[in-house]
PDB file of N, CA and C in Angstrom:
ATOM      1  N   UNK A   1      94.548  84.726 106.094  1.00  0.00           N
ATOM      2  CA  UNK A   1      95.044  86.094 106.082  1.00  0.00           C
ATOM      3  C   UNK A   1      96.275  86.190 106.990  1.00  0.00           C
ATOM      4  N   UNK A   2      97.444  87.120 106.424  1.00  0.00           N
ATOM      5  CA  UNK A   2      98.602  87.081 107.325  1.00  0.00           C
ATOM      6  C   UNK A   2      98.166  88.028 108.633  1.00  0.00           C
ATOM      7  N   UNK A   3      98.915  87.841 109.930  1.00  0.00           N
ATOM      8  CA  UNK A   3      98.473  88.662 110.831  1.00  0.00           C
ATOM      9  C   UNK A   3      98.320  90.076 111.082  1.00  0.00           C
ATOM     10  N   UNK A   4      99.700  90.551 109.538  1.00  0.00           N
ATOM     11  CA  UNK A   4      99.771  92.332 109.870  1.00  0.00           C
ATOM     12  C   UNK A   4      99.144  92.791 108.784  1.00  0.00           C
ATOM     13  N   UNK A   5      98.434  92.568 107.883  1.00  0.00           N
ATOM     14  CA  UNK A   5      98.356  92.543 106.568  1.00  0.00           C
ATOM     15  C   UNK A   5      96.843  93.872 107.036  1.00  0.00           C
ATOM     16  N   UNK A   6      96.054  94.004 107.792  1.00  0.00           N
ATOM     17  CA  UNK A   6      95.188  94.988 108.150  1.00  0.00           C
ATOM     18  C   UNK A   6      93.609  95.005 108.067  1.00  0.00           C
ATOM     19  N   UNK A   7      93.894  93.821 107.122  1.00  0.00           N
ATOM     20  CA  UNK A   7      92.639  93.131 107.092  1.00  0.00           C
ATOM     21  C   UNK A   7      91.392  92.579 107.376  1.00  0.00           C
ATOM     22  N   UNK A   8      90.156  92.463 107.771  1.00  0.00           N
ATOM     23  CA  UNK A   8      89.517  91.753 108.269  1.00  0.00           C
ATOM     24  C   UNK A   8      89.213  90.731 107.261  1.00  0.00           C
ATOM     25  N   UNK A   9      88.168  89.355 108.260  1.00  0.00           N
ATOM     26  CA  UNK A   9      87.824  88.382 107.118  1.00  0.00           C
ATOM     27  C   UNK A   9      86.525  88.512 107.164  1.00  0.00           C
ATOM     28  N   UNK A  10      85.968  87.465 106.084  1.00  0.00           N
ATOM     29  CA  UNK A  10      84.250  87.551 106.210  1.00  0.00           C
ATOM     30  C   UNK A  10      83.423  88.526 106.175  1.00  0.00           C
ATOM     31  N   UNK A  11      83.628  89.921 105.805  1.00  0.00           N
ATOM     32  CA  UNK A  11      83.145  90.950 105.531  1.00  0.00           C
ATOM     33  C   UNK A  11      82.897  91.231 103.924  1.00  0.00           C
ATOM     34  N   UNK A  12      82.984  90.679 102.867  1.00  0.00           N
ATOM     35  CA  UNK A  12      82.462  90.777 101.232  1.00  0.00           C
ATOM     36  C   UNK A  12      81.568  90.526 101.202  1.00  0.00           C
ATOM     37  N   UNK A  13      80.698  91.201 100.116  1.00  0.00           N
ATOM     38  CA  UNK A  13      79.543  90.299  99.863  1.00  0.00           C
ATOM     39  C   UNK A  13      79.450  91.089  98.140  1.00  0.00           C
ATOM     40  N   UNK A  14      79.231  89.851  97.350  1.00  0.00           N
ATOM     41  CA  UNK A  14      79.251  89.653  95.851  1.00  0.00           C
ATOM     42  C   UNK A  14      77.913  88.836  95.252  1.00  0.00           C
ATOM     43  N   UNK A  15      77.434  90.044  94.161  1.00  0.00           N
ATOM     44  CA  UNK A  15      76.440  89.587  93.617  1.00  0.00           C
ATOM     45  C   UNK A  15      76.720  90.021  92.164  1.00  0.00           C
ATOM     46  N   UNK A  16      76.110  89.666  91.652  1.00  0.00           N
ATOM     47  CA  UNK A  16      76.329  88.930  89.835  1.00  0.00           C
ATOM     48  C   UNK A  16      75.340  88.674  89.006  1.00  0.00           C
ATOM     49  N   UNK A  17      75.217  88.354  87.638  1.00  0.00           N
ATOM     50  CA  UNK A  17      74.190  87.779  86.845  1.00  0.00           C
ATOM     51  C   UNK A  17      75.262  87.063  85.668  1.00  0.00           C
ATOM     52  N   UNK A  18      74.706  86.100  85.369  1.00  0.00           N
ATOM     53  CA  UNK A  18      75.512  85.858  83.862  1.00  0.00           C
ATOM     54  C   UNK A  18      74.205  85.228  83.106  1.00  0.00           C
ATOM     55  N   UNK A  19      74.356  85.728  81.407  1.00  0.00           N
ATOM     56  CA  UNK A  19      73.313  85.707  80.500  1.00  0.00           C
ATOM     57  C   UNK A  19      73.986  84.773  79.358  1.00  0.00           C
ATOM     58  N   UNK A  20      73.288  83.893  79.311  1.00  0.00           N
ATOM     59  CA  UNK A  20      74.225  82.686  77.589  1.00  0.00           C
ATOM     60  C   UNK A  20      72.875  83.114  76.498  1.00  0.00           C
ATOM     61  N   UNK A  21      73.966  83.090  75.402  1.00  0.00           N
ATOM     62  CA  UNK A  21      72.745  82.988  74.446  1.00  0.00           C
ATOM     63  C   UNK A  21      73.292  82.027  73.523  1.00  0.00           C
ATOM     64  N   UNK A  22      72.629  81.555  72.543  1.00  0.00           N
ATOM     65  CA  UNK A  22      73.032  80.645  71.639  1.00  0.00           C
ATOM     66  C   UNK A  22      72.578  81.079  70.359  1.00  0.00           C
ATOM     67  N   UNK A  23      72.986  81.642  69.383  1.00  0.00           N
ATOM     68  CA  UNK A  23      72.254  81.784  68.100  1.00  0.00           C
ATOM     69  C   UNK A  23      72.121  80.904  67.358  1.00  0.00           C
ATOM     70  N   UNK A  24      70.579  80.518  66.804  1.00  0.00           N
ATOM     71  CA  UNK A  24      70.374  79.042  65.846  1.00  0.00           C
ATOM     72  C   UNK A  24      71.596  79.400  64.300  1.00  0.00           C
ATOM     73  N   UNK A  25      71.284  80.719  63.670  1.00  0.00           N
ATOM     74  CA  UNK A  25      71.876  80.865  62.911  1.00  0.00           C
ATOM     75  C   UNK A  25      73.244  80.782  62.617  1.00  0.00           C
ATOM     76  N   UNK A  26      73.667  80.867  63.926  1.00  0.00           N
ATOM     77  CA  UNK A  26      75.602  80.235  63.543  1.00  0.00           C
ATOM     78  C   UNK A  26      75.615  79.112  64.984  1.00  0.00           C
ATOM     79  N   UNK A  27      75.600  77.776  64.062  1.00  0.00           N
ATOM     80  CA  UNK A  27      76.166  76.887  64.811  1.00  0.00           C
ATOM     81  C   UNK A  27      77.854  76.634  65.425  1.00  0.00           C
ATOM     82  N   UNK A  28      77.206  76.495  66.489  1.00  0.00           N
ATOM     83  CA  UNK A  28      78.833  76.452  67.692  1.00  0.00           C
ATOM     84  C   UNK A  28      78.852  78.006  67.986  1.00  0.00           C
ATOM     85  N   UNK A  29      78.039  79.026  68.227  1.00  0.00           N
ATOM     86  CA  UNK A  29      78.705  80.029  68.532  1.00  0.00           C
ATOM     87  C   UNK A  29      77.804  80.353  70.031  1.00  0.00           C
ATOM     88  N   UNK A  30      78.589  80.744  71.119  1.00  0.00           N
ATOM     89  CA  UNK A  30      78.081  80.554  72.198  1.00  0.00           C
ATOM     90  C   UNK A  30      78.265  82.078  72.669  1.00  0.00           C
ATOM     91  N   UNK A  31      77.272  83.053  73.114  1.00  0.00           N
ATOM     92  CA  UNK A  31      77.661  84.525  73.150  1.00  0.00           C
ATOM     93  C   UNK A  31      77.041  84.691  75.044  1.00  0.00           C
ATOM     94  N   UNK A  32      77.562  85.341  76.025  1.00  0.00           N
ATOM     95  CA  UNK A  32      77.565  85.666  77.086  1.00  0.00           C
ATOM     96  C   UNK A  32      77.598  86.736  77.603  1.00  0.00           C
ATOM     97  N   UNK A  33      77.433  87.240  78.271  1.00  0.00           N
ATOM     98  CA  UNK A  33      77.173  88.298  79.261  1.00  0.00           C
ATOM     99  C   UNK A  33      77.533  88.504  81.052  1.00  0.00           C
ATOM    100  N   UNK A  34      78.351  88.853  81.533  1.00  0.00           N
ATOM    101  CA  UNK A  34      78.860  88.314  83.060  1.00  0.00           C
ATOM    102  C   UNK A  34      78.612  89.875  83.679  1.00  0.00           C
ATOM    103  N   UNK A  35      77.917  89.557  85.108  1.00  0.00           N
ATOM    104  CA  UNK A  35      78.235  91.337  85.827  1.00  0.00           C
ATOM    105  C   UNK A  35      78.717  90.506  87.085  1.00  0.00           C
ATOM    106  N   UNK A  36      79.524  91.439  87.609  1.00  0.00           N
ATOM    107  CA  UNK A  36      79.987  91.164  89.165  1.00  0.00           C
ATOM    108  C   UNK A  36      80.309  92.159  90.030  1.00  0.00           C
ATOM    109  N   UNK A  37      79.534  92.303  91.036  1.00  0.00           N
ATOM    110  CA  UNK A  37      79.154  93.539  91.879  1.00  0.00           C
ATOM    111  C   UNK A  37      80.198  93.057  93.139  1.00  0.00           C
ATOM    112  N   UNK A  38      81.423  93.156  93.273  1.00  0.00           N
ATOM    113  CA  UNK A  38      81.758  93.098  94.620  1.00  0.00           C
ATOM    114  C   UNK A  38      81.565  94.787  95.619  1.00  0.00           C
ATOM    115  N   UNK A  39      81.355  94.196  97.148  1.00  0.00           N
ATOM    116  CA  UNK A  39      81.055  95.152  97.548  1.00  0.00           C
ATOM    117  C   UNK A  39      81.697  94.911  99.284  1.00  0.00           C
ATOM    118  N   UNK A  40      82.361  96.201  99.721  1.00  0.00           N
ATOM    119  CA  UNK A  40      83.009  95.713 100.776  1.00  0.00           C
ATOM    120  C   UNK A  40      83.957  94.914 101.010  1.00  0.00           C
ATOM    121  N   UNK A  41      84.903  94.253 100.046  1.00  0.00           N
ATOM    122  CA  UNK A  41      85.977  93.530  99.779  1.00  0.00           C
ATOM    123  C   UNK A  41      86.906  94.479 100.283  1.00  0.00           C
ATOM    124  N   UNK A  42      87.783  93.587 101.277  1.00  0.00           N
ATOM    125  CA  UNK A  42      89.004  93.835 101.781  1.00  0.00           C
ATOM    126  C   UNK A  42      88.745  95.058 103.207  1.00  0.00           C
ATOM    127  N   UNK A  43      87.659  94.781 103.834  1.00  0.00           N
ATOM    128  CA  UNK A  43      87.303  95.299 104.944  1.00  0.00           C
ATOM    129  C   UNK A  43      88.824  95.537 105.904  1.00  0.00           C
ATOM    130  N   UNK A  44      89.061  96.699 105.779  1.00  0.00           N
ATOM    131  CA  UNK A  44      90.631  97.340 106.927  1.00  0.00           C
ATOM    132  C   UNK A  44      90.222  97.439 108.103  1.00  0.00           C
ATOM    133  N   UNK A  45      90.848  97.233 109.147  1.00  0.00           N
ATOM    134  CA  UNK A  45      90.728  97.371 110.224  1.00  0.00           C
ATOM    135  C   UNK A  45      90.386  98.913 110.421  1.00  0.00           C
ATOM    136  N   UNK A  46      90.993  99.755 109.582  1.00  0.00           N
ATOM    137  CA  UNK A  46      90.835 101.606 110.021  1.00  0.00           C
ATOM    138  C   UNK A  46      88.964 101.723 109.152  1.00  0.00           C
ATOM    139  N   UNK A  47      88.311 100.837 108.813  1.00  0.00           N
ATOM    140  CA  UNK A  47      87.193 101.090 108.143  1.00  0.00           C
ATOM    141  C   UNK A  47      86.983 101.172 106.503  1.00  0.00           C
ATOM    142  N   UNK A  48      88.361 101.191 106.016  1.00  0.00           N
ATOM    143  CA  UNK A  48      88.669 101.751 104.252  1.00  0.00           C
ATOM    144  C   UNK A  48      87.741 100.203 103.714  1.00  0.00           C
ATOM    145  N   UNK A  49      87.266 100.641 102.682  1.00  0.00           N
ATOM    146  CA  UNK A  49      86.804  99.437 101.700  1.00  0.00           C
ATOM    147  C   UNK A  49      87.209  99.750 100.601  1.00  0.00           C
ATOM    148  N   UNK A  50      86.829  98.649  99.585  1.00  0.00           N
ATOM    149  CA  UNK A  50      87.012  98.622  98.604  1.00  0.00           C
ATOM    150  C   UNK A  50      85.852  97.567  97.642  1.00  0.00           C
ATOM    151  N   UNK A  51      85.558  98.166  96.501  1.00  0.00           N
ATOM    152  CA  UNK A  51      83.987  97.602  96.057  1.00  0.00           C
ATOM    153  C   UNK A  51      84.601  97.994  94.267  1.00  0.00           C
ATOM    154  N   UNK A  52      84.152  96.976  93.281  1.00  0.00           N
ATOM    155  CA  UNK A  52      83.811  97.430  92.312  1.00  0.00           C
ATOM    156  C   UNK A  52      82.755  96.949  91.410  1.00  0.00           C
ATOM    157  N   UNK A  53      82.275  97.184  90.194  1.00  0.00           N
ATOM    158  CA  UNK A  53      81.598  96.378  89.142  1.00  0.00           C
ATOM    159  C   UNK A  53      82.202  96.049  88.163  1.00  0.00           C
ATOM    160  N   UNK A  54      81.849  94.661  87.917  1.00  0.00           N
ATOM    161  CA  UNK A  54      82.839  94.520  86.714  1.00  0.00           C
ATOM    162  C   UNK A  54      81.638  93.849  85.611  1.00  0.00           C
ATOM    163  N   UNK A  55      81.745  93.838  84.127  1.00  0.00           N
ATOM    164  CA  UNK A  55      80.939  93.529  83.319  1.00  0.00           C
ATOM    165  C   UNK A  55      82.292  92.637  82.261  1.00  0.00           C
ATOM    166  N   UNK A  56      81.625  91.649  81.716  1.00  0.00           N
ATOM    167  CA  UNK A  56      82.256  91.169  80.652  1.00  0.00           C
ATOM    168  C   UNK A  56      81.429  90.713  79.458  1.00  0.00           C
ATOM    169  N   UNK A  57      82.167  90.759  78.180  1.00  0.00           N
ATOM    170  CA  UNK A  57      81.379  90.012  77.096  1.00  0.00           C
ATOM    171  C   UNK A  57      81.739  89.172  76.571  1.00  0.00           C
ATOM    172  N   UNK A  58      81.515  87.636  76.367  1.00  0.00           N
ATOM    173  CA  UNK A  58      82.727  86.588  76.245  1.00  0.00           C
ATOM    174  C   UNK A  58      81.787  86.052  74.870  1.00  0.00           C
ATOM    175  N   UNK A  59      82.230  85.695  74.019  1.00  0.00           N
ATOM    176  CA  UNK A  59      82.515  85.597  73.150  1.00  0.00           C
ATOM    177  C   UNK A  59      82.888  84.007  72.085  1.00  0.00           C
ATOM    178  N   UNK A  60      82.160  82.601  72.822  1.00  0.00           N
ATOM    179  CA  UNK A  60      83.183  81.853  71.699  1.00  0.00           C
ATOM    180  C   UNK A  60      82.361  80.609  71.163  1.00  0.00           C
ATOM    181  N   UNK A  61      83.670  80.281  70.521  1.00  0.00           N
ATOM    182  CA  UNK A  61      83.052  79.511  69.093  1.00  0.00           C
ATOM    183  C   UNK A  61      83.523  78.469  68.889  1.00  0.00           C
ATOM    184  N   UNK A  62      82.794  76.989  68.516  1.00  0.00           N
ATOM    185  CA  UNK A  62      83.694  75.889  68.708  1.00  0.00           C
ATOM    186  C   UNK A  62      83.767  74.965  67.523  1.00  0.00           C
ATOM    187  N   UNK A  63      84.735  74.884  66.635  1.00  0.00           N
ATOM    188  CA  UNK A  63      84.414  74.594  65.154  1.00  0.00           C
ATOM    189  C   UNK A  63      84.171  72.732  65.228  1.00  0.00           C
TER     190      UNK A  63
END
């Protein structure tokens, strides 16, 4: 971290799940599920945080 930047370190903490599925019925197709809970990311010296959730659906296929 740069020195003026306002920052603290070592203060995040991130939790998650990710789900695979495989359907027999279409071979090569690989279907997923991702969550990611950050929380307390980017701890400021004045107290400000910053936290979000993020979800994804991924999607692929390998001929």
């Amino acid at each position: 971290m740069a020195d003026y930047n306002g920052y603290t370190h070592g203060d995040a903490s991130e939790t998650g799940f990710d789900i695979i599925y495989k359907p027999k019925a279409v071979k090569g197709l690989n279907l997923r599920v991702r969550g990611n809970f950050a929380d307390d990311f980017n701890v400021a010296t004045s107290g400000d945080t910053v936290g979000w959730s993020e979800y994804r659906f991924i999607a692929n296929y390998s001929f």
